[in-house]
C-alpha atoms as a PDB file:
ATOM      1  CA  UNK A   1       0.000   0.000   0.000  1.00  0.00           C
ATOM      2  CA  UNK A   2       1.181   3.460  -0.772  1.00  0.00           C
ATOM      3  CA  UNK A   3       2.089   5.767   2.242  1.00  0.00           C
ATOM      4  CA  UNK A   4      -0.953   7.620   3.441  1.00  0.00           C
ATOM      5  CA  UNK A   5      -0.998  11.171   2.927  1.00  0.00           C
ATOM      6  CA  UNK A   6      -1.650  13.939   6.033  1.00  0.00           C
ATOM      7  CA  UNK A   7      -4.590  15.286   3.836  1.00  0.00           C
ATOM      8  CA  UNK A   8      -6.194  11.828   4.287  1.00  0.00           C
ATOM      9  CA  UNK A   9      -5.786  11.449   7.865  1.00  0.00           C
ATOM     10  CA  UNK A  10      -7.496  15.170   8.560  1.00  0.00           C
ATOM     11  CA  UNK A  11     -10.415  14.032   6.672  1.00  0.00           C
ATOM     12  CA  UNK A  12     -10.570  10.620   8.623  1.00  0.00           C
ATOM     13  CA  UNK A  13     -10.254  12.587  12.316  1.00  0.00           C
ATOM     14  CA  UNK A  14     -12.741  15.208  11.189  1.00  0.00           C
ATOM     15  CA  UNK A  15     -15.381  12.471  10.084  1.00  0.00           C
ATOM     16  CA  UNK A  16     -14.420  10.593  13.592  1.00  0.00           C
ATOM     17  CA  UNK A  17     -15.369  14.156  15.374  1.00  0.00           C
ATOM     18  CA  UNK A  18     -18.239  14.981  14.275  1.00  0.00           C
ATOM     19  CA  UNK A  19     -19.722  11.301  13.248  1.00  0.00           C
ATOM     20  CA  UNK A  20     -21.127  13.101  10.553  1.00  0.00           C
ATOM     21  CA  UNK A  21     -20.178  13.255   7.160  1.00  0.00           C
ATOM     22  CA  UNK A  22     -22.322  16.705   6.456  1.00  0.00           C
ATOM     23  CA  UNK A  23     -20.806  18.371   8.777  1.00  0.00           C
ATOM     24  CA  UNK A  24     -17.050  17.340   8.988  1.00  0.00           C
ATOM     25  CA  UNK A  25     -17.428  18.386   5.457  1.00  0.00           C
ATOM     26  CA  UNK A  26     -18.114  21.953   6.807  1.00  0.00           C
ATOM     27  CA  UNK A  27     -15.481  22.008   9.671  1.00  0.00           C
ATOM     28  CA  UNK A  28     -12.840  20.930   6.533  1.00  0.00           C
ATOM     29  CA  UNK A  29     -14.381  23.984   3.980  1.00  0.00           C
ATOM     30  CA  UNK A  30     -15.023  20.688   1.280  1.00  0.00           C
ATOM     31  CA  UNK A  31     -18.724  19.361  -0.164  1.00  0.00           C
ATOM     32  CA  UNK A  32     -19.286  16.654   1.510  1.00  0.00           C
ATOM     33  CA  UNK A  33     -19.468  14.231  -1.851  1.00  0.00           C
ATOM     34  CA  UNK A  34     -15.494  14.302  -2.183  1.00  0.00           C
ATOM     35  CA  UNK A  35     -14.987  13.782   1.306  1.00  0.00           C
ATOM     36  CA  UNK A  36     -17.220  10.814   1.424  1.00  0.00           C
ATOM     37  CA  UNK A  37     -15.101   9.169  -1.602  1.00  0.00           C
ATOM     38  CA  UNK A  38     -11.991  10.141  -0.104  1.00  0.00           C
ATOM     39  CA  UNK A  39     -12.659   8.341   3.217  1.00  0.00           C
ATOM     40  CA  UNK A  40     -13.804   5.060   0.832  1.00  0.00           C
ATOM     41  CA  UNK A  41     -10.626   5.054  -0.802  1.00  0.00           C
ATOM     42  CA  UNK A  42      -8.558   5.238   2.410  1.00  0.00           C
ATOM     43  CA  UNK A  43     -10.569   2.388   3.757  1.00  0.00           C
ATOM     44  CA  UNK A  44     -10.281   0.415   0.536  1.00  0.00           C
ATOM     45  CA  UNK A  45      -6.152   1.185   0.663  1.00  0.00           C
ATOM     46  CA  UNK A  46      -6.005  -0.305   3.898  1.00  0.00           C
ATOM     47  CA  UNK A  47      -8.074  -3.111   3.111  1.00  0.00           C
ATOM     48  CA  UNK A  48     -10.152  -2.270   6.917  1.00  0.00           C
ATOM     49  CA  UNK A  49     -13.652  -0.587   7.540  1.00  0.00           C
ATOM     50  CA  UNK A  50     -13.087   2.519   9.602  1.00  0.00           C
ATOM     51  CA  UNK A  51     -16.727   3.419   9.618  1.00  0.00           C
ATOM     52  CA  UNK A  52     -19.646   1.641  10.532  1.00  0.00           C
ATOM     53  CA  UNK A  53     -22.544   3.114   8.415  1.00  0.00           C
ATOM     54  CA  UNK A  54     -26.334   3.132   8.183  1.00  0.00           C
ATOM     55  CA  UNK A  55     -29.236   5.282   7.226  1.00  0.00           C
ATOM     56  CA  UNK A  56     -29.396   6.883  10.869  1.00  0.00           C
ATOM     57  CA  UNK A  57     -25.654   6.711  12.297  1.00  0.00           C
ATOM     58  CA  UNK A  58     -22.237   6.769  11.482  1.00  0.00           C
ATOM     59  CA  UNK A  59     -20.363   4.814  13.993  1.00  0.00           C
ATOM     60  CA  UNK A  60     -16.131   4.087  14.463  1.00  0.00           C
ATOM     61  CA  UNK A  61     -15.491   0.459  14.146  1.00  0.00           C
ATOM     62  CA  UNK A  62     -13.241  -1.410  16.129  1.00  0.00           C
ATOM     63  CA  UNK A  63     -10.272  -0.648  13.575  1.00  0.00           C
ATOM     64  CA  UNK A  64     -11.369   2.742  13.058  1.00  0.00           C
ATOM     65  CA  UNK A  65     -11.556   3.339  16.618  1.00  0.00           C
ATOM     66  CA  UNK A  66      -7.546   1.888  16.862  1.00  0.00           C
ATOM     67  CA  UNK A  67      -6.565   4.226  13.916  1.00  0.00           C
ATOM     68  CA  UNK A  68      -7.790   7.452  15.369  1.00  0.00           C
ATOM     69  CA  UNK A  69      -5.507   7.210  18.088  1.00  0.00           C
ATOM     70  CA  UNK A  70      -2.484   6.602  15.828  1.00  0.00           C
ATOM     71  CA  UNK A  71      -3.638   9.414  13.501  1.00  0.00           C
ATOM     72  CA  UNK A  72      -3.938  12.048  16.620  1.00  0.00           C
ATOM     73  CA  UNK A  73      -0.212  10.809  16.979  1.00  0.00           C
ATOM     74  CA  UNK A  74       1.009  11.054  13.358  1.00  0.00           C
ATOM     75  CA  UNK A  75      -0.500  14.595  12.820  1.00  0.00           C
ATOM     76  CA  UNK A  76       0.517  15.857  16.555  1.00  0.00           C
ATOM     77  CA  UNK A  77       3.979  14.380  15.459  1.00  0.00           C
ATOM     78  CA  UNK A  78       3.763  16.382  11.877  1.00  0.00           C
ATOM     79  CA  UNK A  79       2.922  19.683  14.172  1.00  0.00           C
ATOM     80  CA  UNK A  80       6.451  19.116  16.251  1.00  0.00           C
ATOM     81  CA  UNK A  81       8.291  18.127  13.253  1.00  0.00           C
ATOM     82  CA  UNK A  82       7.472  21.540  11.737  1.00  0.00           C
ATOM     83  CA  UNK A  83       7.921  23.439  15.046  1.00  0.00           C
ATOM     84  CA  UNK A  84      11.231  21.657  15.369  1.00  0.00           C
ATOM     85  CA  UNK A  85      12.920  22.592  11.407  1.00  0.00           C
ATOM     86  CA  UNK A  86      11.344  26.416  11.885  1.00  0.00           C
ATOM     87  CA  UNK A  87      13.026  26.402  15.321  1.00  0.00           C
ATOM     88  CA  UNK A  88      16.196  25.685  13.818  1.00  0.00           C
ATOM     89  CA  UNK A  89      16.170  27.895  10.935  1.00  0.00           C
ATOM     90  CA  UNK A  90      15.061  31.324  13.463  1.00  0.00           C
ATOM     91  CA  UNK A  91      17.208  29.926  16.158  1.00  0.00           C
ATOM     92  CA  UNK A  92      16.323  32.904  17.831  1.00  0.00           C
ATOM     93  CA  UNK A  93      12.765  32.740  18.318  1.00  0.00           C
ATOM     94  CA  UNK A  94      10.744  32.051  21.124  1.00  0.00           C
ATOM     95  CA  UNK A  95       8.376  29.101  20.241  1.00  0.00           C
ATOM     96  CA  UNK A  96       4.789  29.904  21.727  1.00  0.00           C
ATOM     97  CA  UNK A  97       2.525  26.851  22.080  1.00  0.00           C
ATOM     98  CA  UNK A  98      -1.038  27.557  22.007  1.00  0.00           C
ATOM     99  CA  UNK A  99      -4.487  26.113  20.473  1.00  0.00           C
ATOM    100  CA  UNK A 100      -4.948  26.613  16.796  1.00  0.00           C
ATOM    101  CA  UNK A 101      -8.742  27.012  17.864  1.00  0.00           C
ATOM    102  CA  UNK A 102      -8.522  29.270  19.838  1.00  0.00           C
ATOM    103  CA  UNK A 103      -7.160  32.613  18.732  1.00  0.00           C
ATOM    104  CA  UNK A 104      -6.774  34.372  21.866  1.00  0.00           C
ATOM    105  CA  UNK A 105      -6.721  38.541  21.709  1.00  0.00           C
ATOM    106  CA  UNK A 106      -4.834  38.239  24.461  1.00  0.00           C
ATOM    107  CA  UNK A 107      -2.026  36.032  23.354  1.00  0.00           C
ATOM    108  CA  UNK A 108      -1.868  39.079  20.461  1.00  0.00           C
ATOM    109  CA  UNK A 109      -1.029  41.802  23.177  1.00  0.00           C
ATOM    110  CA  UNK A 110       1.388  39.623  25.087  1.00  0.00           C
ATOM    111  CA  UNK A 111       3.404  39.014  21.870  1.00  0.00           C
ATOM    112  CA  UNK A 112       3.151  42.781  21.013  1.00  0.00           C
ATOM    113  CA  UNK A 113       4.500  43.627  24.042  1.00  0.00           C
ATOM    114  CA  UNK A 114       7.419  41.077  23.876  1.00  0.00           C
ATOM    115  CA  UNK A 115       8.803  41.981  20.579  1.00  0.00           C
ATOM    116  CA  UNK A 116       7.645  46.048  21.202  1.00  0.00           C
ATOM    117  CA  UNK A 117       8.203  47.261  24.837  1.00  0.00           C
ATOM    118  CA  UNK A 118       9.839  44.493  26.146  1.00  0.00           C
ATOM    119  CA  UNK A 119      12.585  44.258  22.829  1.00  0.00           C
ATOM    120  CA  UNK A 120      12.451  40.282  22.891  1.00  0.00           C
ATOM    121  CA  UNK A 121      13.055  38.190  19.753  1.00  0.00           C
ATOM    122  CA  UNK A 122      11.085  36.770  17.213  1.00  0.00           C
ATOM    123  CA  UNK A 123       7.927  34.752  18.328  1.00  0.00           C
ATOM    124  CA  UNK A 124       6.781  31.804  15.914  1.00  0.00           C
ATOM    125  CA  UNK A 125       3.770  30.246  17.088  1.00  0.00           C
ATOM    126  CA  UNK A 126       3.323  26.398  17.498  1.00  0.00           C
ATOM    127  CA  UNK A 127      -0.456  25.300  16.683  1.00  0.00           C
ATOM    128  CA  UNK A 128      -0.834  21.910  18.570  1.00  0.00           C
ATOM    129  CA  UNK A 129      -4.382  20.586  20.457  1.00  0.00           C
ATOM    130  CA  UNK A 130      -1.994  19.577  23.117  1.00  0.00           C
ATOM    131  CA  UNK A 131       0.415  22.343  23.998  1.00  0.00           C
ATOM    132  CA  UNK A 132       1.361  20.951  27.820  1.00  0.00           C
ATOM    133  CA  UNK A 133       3.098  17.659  25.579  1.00  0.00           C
ATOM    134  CA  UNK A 134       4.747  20.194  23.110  1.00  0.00           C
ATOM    135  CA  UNK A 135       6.277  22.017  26.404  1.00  0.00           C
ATOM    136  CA  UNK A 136       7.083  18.915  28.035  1.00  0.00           C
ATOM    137  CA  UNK A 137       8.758  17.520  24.552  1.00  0.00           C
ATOM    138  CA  UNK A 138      10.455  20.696  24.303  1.00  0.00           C
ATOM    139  CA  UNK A 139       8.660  21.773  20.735  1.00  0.00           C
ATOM    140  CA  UNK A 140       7.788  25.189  22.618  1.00  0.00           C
ATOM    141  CA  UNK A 141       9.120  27.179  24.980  1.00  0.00           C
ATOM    142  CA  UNK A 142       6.058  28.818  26.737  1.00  0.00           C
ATOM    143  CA  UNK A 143       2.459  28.237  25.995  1.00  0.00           C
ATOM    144  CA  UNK A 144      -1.120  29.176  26.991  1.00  0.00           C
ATOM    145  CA  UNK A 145      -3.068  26.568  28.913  1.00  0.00           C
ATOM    146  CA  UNK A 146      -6.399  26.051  30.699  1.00  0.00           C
ATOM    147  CA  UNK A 147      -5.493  25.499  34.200  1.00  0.00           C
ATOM    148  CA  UNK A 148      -7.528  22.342  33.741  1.00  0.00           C
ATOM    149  CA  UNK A 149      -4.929  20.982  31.641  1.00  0.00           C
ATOM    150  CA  UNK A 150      -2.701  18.162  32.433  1.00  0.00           C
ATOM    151  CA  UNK A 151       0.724  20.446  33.870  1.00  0.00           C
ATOM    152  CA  UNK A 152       2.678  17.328  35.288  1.00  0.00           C
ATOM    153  CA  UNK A 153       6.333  18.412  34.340  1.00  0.00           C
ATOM    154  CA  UNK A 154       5.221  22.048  34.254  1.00  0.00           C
ATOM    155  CA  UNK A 155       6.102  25.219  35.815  1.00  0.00           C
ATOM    156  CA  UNK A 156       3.492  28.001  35.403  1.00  0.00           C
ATOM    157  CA  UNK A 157       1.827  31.476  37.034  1.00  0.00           C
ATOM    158  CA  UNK A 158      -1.524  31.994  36.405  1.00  0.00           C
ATOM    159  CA  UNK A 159      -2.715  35.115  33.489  1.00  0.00           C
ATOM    160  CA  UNK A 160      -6.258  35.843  33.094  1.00  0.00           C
ATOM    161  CA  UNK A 161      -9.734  34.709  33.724  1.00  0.00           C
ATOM    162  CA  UNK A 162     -11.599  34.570  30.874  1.00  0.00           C
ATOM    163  CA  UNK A 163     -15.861  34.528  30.505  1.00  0.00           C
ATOM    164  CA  UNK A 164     -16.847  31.182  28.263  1.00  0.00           C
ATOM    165  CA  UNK A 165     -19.036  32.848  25.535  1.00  0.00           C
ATOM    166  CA  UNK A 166     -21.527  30.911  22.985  1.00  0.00           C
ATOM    167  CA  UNK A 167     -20.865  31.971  19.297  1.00  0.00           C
ATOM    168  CA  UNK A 168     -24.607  32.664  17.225  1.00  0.00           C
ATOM    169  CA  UNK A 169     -25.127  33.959  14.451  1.00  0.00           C
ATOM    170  CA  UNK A 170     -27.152  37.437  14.459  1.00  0.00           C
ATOM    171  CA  UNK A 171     -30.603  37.200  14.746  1.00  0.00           C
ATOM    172  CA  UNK A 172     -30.597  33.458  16.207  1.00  0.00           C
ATOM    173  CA  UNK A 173     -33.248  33.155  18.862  1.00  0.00           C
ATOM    174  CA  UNK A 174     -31.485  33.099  21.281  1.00  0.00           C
ATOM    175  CA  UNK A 175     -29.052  36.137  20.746  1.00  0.00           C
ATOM    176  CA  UNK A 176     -30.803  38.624  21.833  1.00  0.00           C
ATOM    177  CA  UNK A 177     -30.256  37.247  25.564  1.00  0.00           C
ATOM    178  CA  UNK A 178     -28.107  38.503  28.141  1.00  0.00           C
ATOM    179  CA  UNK A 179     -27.079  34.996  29.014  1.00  0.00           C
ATOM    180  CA  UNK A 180     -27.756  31.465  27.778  1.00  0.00           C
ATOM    181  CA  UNK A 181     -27.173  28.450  29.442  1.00  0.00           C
ATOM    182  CA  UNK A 182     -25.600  25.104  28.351  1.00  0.00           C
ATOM    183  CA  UNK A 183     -29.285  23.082  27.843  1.00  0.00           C
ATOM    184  CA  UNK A 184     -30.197  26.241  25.665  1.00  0.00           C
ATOM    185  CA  UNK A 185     -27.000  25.672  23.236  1.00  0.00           C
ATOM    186  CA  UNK A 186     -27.615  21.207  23.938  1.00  0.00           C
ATOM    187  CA  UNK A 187     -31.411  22.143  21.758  1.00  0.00           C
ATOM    188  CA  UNK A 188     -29.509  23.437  19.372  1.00  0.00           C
ATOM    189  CA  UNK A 189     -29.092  21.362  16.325  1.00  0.00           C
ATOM    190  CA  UNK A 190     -25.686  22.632  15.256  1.00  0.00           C
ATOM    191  CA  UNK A 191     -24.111  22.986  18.718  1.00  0.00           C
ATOM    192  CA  UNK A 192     -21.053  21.441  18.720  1.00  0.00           C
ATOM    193  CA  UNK A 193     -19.822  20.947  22.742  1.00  0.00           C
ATOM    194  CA  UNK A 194     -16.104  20.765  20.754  1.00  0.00           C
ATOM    195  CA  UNK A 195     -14.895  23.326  18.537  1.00  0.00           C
ATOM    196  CA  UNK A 196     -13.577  21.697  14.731  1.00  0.00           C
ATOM    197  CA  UNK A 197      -9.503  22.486  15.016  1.00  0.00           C
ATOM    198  CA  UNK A 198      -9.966  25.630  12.391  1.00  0.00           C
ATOM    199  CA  UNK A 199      -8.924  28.523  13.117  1.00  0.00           C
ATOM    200  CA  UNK A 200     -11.195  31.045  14.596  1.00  0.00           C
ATOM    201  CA  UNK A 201     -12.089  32.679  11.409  1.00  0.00           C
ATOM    202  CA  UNK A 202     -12.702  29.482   9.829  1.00  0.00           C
ATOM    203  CA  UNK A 203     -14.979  28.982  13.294  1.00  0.00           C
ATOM    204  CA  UNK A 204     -16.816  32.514  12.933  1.00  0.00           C
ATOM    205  CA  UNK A 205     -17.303  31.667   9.342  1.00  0.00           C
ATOM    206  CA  UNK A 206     -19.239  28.493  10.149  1.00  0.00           C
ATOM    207  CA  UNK A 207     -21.356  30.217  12.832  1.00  0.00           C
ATOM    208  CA  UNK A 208     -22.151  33.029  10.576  1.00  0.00           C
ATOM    209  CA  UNK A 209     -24.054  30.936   7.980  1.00  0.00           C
ATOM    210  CA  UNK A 210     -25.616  29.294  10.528  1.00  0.00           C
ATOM    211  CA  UNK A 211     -23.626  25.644  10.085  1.00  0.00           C
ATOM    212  CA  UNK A 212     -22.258  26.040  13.836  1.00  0.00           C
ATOM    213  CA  UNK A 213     -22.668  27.333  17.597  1.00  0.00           C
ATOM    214  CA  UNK A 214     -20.202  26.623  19.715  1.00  0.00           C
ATOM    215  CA  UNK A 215     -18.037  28.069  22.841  1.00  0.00           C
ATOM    216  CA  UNK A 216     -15.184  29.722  23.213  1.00  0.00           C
ATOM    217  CA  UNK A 217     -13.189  31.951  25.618  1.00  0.00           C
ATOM    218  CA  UNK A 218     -14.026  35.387  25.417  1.00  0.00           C
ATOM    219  CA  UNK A 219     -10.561  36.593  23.457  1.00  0.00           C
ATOM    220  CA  UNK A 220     -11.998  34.295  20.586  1.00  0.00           C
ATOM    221  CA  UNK A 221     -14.769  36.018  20.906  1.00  0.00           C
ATOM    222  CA  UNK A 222     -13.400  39.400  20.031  1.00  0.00           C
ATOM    223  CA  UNK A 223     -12.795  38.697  16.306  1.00  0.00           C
ATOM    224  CA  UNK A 224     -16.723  38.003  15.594  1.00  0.00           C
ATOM    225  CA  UNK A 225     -17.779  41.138  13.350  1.00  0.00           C
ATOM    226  CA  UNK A 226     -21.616  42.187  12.585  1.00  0.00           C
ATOM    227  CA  UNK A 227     -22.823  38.423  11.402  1.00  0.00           C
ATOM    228  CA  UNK A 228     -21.972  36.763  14.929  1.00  0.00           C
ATOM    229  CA  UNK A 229     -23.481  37.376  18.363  1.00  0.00           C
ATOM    230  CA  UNK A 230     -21.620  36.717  21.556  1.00  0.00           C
ATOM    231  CA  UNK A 231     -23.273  35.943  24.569  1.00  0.00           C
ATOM    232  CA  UNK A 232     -22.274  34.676  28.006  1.00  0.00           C
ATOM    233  CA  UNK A 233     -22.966  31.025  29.088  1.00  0.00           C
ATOM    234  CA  UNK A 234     -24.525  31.251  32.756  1.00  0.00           C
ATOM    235  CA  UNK A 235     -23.921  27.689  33.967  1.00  0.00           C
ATOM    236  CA  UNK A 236     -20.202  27.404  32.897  1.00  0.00           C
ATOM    237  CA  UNK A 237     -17.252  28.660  35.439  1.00  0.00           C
ATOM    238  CA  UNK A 238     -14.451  31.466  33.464  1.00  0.00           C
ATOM    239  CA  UNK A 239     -11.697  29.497  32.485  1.00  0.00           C
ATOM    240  CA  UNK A 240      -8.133  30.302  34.004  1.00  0.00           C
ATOM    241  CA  UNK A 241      -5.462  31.107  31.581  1.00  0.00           C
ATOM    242  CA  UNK A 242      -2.239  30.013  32.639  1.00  0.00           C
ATOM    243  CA  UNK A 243       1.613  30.414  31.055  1.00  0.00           C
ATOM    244  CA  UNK A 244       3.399  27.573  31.368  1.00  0.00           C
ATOM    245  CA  UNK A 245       6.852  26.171  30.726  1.00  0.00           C
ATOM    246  CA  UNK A 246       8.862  23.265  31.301  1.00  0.00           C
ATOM    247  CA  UNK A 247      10.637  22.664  34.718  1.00  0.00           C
ATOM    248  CA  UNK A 248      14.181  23.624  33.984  1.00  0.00           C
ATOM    249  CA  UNK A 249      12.803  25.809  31.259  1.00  0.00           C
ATOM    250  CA  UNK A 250      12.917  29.126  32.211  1.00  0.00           C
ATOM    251  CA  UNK A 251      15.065  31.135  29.821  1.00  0.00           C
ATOM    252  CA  UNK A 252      16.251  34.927  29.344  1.00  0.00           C
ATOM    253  CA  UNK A 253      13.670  34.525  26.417  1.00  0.00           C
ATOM    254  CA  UNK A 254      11.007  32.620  28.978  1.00  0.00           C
ATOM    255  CA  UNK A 255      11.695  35.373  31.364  1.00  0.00           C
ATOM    256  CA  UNK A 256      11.360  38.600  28.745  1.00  0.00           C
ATOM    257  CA  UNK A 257       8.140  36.716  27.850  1.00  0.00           C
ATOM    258  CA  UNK A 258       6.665  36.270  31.160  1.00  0.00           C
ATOM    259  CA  UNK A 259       7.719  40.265  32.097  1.00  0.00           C
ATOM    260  CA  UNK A 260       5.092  41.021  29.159  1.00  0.00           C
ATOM    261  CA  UNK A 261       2.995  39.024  30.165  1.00  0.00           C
ATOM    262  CA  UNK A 262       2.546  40.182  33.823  1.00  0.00           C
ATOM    263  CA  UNK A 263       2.441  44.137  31.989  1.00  0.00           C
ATOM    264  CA  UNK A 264      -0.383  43.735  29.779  1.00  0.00           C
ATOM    265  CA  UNK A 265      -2.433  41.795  32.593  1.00  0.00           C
ATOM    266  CA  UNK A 266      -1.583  44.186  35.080  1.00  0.00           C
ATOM    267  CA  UNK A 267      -3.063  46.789  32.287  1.00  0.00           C
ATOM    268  CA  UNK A 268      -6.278  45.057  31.645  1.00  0.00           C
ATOM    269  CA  UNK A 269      -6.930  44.835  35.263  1.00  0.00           C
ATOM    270  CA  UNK A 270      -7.039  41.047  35.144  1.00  0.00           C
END
C-alpha cells in the first residue's frame, strides 16, 4: 500500500469528530461528496472498515476506533516536526505553544509587548491541540493553557480569567439574551460541545451561515464582526489562563516573555 498522505488522515479525524459526514465536510471547507469518496478510498487502501454506516448513524469500528488514536499521533507528530525545522532555521525565536482554535486577543497583546516594549526576539507560534506535551517535549518554549490541563512536568503562574461565551449567528433566537445556558445551546441542532480544530475565522465563518454554535473563551470572541453574536454562558465557570513552561525551562527569552505578560495583565486589570 502506498504511504498515506496527512490530507487523508485530517479528513478521517474530522469524520471521527463529528460522526457526521455533512458536517465534517463543513469544519474541513469541502462538499461533503469528495470527502465521502476520499474516506472510501482510504478504507479500501487499507483493506479495513473505519466506519460503521447506516441510514441513521455513522459509527467508528473497532479498527477505526484503533486508527484514530495513531492518527492524533502522526499529525501531533507532523505539528512538532514543523515546530522543530522552523526552530532551527530562526534559532532565535521564542516558540509559543497555544491552540490553533482558539485565537486568543490576548495572546496578540502579550506578543506585542514582547517583541515592542519588552525588545524580545522573534515569536513563531506552534499550533498543537496539546500544547502541555509540546512544552514537556520541548517543541515550545512557553504556551497558553487552561489550568484544567494536564501540567505534570510544568512550571506556570496563572494570566487571566476569561468569561466562556456561545458563538450565534445574528438574529438566532437566542441572541438577543443577556445569558444562555448550556441546555439552551444542547437544543440546538448545530451545537457542537467541541470546537472543529480551524482557526477562529474558519470557526466565525461556520457560525455566521448558521452551520455552527459553539463556545469559546471570550478573546476568541473578540474577532466576531456584525454576522456573529456573543453571549455569556450562565452555567459554565471562566476558564483560568495560565503560562506555562517546562521545569528547567525558564530562559532569558522565557523570562522577557513572562515580564510582558505580567504588563499587559496588570493593564487590563485582570
Amino acid at each position: 500500500m502506498d504511504r498515506l498522505e496527512t490530507r487523508e488522515l485530517s479528513y478521517f479525524v474530522a469524520v471521527a469528530r463529528e460522526l457526521h459526514f455533512g458536517r465534517a465536510a463543513a469544519s474541513l471547507g469541502i462538499s461533503q461528496p469528495p470527502l465521502s469518496r476520499a474516506i472510501s478510498q482510504l478504507e479500501r487502501r487499507m483493506g479495513v472498515p473505519l466506519f460503521e454506516r447506516t441510514s441513521r448513524r455513522v459509527a467508528l469500528s473497532p479498527a477505526g476506533e484503533v486508527f484514530l488514536v495513531e492518527a492524533h499521533g502522526i499529525l501531533d507528530a507532523m505539528d512538532r516536526a514543523v515546530a522543530r525545522a522552523r526552530h532551527a532555521y530562526r534559532s532565535g525565536s521564542l516558540l509559543v505553544a497555544t491552540n490553533p482554535g482558539t485565537g486568543s486577543g490576548l495572546l496578540r497583546d502579550l506578543v506585542a509587548a514582547h517583541t515592542g516594549r519588552h525588545r524580545g526576539g522573534p515569536v513563531e507560534m506552534v499550533f498543537t491541540r496539546d500544547q502541555a506535551a509540546a512544552l514537556r517535549a520541548g517543541d515550545a518554549d512557553v504556551g497558553l493553557l487552561c489550568a484544567s490541563d494536564d501540567l505534570s512536568g510544568l512550571d506556570r503562574t496563572e494570566l487571566a480569567t476569561e468569561r466562556t461565551m456561545a458563538l450565534l449567528p445574528a438574529g438566532h433566537r437566542l441572541a438577543e439574551r443577556a445569558a444562555v445556558t448550556l441546555a439552551d445551546l444542547r437544543g440546538e441542532e448545530t451545537y457542537r460541545p467541541e470546537p472543529p480544530v480551524a482557526a477562529v475565522d474558519e470557526l466565525v465563518d461556520l457560525v455566521a451561515v448558521g452551520q455552527l454554535i459553539v463556545v469559546v473563551g471570550e478573546s476568541a470572541a473578540d474577532r466576531t464582526g456584525r454576522a456573529v453574536v456573543t453571549v455569556p454562558v450562565a452555567d459554565l465557570p471562566d476558564t483560568l489562563l495560565l503560562l506555562a513552561w517546562r521545569d528547567g525551562g525558564l530562559t532569558e527569552p522565557v523570562k522577557v516573555f513572562l515580564r510582558a505578560a505580567r504588563e499587559v495583565t496588570a493593564s487590563l486589570g485582570r
